[in-house]
Protein backbone atom coordinates (compact mmCIF):
# COMPACT_ATOMS: atom_id res chain seq x y z
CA UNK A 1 0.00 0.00 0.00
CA UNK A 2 1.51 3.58 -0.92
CA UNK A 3 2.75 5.34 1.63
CA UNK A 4 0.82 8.71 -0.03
CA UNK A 5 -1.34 8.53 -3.38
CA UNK A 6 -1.55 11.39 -6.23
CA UNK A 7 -5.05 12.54 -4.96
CA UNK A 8 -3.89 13.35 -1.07
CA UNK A 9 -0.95 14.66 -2.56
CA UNK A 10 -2.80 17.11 -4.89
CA UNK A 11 -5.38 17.97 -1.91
CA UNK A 12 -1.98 19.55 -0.03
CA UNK A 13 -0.37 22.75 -0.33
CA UNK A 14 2.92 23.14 -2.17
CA UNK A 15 4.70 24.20 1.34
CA UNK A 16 3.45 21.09 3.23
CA UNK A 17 4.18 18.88 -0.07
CA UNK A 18 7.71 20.28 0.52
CA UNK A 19 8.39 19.12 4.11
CA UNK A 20 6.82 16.11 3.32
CA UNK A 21 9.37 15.36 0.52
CA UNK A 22 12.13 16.45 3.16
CA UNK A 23 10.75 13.94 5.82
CA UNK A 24 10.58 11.17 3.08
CA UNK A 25 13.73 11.91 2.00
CA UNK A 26 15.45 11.97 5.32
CA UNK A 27 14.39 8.62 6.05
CA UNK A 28 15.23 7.10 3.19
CA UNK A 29 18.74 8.64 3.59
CA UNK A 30 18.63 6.95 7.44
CA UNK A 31 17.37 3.21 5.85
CA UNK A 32 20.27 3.33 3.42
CA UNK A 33 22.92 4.32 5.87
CA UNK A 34 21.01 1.33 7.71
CA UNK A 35 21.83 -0.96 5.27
CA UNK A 36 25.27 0.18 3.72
CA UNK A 37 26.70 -0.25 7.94
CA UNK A 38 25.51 -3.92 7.67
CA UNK A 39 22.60 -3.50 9.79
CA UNK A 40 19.08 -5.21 8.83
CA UNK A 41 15.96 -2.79 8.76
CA UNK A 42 12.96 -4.09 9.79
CA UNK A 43 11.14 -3.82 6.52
CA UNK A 44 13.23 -3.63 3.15
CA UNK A 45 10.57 -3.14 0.90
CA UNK A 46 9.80 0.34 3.34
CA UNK A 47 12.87 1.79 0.62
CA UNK A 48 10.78 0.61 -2.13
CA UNK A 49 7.98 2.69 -1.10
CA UNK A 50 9.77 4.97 0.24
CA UNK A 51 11.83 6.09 -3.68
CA UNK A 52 7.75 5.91 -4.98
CA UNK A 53 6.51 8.37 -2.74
CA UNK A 54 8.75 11.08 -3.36
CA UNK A 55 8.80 10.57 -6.86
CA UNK A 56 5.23 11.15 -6.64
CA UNK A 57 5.59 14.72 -5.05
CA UNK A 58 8.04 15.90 -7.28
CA UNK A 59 5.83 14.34 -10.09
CA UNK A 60 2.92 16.71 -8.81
CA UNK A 61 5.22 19.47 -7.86
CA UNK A 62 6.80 19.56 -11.79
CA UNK A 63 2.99 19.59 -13.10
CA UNK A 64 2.32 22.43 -15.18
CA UNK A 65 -0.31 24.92 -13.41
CA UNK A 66 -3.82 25.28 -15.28
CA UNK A 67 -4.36 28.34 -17.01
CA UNK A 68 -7.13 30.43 -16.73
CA UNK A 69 -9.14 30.92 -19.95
CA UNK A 70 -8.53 34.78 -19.66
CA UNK A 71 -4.62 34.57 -19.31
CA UNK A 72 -5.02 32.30 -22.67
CA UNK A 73 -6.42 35.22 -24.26
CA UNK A 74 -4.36 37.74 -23.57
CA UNK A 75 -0.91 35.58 -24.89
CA UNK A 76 -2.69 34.55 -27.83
CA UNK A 77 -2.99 38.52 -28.51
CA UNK A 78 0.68 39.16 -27.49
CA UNK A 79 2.01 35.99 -29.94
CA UNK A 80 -0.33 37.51 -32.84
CA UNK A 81 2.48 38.06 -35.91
CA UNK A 82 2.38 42.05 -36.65
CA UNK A 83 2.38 42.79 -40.16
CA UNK A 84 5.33 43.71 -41.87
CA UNK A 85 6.22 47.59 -43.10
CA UNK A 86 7.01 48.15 -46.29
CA UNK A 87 8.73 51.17 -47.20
């Protein structure tokens, strides 16, 4: 079961999605250090889910914001080609 799915993820601020990466990242850091000193951890597959979470944050946090049909508008007008002078 994942540790946090796309839709709770979403439902979060960008500030709190941010110290959750930092906490998820922070213990994966500690389980690897676990295992690189020889030590067992009590669940390996916890660093499985652990990579999959916080590649689903920074999958959400890269996500291109939705534009508001107005703001459309207005760069279509700015990318309109102006007609050439002649002289």
């Amino acid at each position: 079961m994942p540790i946090l799915r796309v839709k709770e993820i979403r439902g979060v601020s960008s500030e709190d999605r941010q110290k959750r990466l930092r906490e998820l990242q922070t213990e994966l850091m500690r389980l690897r250090t676990m295992i690189k000193a020889g030590g067992s951890i009590e669940n390996p597959a916890r660093v499985r889910e652990l990579r999959k979470a916080i590649a689903r944050i920074l999958t959400v946090e890269n996500e291109p914001k939705p534009v508001k049909k107005e703001e459309k508008k207005k760069k279509k007008e700015e990318k309109k080609p102006k007609e050439d002078k002649k002289e």
